[in-house]
C-alpha atoms as a PDB file:
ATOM      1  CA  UNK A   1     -83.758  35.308 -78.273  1.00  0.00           C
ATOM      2  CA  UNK A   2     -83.415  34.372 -82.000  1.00  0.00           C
ATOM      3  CA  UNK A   3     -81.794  36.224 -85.380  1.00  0.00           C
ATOM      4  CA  UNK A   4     -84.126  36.491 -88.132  1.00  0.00           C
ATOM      5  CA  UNK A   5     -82.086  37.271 -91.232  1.00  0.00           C
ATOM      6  CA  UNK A   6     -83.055  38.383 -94.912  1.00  0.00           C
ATOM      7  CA  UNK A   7     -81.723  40.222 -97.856  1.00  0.00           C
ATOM      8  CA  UNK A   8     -83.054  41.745-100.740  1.00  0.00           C
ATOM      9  CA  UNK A   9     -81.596  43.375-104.069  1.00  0.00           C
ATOM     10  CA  UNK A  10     -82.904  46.625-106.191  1.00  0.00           C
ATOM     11  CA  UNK A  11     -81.997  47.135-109.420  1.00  0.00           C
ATOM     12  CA  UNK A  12     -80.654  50.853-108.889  1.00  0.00           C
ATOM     13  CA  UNK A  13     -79.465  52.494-106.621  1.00  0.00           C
ATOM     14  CA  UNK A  14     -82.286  54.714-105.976  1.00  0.00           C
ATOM     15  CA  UNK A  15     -84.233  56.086-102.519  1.00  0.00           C
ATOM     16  CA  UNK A  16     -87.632  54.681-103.361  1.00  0.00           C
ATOM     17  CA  UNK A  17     -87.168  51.226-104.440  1.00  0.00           C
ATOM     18  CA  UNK A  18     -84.718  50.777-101.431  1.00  0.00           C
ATOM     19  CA  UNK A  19     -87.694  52.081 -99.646  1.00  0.00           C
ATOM     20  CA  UNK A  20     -89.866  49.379-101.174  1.00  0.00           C
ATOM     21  CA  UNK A  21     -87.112  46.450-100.473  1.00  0.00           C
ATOM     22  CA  UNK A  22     -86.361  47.121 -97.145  1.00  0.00           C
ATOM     23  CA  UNK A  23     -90.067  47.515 -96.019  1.00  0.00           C
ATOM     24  CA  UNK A  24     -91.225  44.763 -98.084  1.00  0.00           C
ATOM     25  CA  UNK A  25     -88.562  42.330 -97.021  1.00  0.00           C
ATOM     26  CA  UNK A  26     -88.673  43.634 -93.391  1.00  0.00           C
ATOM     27  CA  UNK A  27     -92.607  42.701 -93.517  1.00  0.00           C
ATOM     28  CA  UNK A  28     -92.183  39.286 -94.596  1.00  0.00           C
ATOM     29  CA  UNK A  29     -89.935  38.468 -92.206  1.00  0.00           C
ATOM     30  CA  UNK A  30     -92.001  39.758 -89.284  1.00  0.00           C
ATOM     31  CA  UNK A  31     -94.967  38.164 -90.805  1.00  0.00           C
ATOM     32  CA  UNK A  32     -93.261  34.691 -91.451  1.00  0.00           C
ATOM     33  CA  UNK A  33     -91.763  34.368 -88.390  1.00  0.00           C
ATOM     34  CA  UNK A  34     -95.127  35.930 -86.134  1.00  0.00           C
ATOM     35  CA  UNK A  35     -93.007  38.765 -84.493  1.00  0.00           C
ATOM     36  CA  UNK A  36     -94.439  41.315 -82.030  1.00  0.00           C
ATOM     37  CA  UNK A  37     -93.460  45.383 -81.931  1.00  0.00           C
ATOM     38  CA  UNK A  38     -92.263  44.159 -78.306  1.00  0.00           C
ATOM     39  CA  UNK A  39     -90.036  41.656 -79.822  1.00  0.00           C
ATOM     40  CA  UNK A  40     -87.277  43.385 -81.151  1.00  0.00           C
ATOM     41  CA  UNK A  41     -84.024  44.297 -79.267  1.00  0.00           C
ATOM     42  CA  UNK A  42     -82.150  45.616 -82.667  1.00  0.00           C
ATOM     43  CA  UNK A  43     -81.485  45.518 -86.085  1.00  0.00           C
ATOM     44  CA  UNK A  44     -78.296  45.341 -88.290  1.00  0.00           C
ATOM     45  CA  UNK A  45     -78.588  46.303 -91.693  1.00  0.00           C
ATOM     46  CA  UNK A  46     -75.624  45.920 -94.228  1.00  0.00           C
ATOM     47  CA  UNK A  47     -75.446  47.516 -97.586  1.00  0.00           C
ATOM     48  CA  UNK A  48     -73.091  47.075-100.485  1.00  0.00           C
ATOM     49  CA  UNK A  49     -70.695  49.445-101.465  1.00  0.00           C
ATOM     50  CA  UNK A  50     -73.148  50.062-104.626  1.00  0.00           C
ATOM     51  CA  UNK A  51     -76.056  51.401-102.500  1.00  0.00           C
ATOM     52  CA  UNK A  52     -75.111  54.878-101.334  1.00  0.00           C
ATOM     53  CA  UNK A  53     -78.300  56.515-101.848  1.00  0.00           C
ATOM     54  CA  UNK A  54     -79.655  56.555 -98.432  1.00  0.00           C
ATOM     55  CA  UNK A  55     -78.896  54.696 -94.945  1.00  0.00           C
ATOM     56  CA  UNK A  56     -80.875  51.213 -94.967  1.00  0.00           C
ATOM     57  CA  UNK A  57     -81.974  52.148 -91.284  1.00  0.00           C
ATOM     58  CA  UNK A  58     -83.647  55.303 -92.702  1.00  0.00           C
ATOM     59  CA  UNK A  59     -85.304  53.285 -94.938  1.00  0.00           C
ATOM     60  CA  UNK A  60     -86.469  50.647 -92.368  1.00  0.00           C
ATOM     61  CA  UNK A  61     -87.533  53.437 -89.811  1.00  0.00           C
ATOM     62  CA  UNK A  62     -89.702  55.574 -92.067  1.00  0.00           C
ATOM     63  CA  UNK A  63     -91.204  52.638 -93.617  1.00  0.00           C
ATOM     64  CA  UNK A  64     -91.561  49.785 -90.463  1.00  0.00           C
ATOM     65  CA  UNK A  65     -91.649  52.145 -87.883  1.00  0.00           C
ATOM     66  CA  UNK A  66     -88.846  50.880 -86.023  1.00  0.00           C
ATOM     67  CA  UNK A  67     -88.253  54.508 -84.368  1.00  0.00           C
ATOM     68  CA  UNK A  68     -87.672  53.110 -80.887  1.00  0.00           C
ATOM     69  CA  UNK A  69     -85.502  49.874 -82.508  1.00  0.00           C
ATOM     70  CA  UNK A  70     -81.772  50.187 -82.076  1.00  0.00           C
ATOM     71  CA  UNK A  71     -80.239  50.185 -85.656  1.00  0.00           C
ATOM     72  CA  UNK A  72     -76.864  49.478 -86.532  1.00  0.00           C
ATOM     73  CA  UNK A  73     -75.692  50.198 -90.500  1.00  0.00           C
ATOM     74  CA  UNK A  74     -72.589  49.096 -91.903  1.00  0.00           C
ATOM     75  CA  UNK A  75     -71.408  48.295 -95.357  1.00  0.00           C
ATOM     76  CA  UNK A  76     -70.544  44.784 -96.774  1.00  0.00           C
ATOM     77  CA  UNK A  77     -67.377  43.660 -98.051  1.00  0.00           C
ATOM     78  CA  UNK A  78     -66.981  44.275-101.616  1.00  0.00           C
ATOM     79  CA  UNK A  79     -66.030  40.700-102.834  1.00  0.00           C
ATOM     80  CA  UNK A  80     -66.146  40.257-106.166  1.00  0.00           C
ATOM     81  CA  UNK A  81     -68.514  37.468-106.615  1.00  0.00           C
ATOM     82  CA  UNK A  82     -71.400  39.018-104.208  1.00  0.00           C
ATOM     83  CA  UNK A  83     -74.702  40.306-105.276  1.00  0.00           C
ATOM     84  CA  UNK A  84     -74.702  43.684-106.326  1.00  0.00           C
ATOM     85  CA  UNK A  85     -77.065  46.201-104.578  1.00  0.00           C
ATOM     86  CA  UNK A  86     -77.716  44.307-102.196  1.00  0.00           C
ATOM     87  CA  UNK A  87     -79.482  45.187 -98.284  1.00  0.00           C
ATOM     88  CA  UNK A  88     -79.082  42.517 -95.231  1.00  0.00           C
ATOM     89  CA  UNK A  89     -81.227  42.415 -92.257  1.00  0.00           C
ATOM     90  CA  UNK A  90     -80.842  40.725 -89.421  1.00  0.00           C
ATOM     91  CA  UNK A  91     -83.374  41.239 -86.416  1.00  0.00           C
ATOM     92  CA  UNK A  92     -82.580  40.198 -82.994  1.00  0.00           C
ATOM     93  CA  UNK A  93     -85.771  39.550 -81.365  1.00  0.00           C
ATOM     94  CA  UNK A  94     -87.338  37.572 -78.336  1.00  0.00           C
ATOM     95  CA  UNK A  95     -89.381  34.657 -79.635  1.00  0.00           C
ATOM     96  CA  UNK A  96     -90.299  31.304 -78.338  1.00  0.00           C
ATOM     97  CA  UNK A  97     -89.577  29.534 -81.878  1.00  0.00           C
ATOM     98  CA  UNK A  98     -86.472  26.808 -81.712  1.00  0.00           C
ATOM     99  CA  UNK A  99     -83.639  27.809 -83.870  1.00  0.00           C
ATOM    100  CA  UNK A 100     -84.827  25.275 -86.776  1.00  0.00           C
ATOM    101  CA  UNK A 101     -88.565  26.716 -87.384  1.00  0.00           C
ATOM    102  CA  UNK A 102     -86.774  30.724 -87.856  1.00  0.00           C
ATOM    103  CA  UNK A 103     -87.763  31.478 -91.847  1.00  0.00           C
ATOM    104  CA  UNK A 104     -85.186  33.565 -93.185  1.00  0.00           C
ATOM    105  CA  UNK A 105     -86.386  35.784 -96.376  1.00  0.00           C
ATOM    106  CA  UNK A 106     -84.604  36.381 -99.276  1.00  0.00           C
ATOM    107  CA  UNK A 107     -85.644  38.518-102.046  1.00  0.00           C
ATOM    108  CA  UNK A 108     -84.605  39.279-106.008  1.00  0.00           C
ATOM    109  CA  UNK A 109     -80.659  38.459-106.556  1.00  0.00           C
ATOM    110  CA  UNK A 110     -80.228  37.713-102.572  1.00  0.00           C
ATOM    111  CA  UNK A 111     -81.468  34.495-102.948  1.00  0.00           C
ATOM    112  CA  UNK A 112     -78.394  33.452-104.271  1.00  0.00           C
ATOM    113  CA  UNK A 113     -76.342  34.093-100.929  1.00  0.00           C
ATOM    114  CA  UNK A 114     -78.388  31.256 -99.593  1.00  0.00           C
ATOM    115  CA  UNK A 115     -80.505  29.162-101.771  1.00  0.00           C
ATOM    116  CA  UNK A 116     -79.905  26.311 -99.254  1.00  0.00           C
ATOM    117  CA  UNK A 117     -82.512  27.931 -96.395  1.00  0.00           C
ATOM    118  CA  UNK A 118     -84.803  28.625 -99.161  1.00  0.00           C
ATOM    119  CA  UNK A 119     -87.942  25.922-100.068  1.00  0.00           C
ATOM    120  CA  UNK A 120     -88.744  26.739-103.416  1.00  0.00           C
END
């Protein structure tokens, strides 16, 4: 089993582009890392105190069809030099990739959480 972590920002706090963020970050990391519907065993989302629009896992249901996914939201710590509207993913999943080929995703202002795992 492996953790496949992203995060992506919107610029406001708003239902439809959270939509949009979630499912488009959600869909690169699935696609970057070749997971199966059969692979997941759950998902933790984290939001900042900023987003309080909708739930993340609403987002990532309706949009990914996770509906049979166990989902787990919470909110981040609001530390003053974070990124502002800002959603976290992390998928548990079963896959046979070693530790060091897992491509984490982030999108927008989340790249600065972790611009060392990021290429370009």
């Amino acid at each position: 089993m492996r953790a496949f972590r992203g995060a992506t920002t919107v610029e406001h706090d708003d239902p439809v582009e959270i939509r949009a963020a979630v499912r488009d970050l959600v869909n690169e990391i699935i696609a970057k890392n070749n997971l199966q519907d059969d692979d997941y065993v759950d998902v933790i989302l984290t939001v900042t105190p900023d987003l309080t629009s909708m739930y993340a896992g609403t987002a990532l249901r309706e949009e990914c069809g996770f509906d049979d996914v166990p989902l787990l939201g919470a909110v981040e710590a609001n530390v003053t030099t974070g990124v502002d509207r800002c959603v976290r993913v992390l998928i548990h999943a079963y896959s046979s990739l070693a530790r060091k080929e897992v491509v984490p995703v982030y999108h927008g202002e989340a790249r600065r959480l972790r611009p060392d795992l990021l290429d370009d």
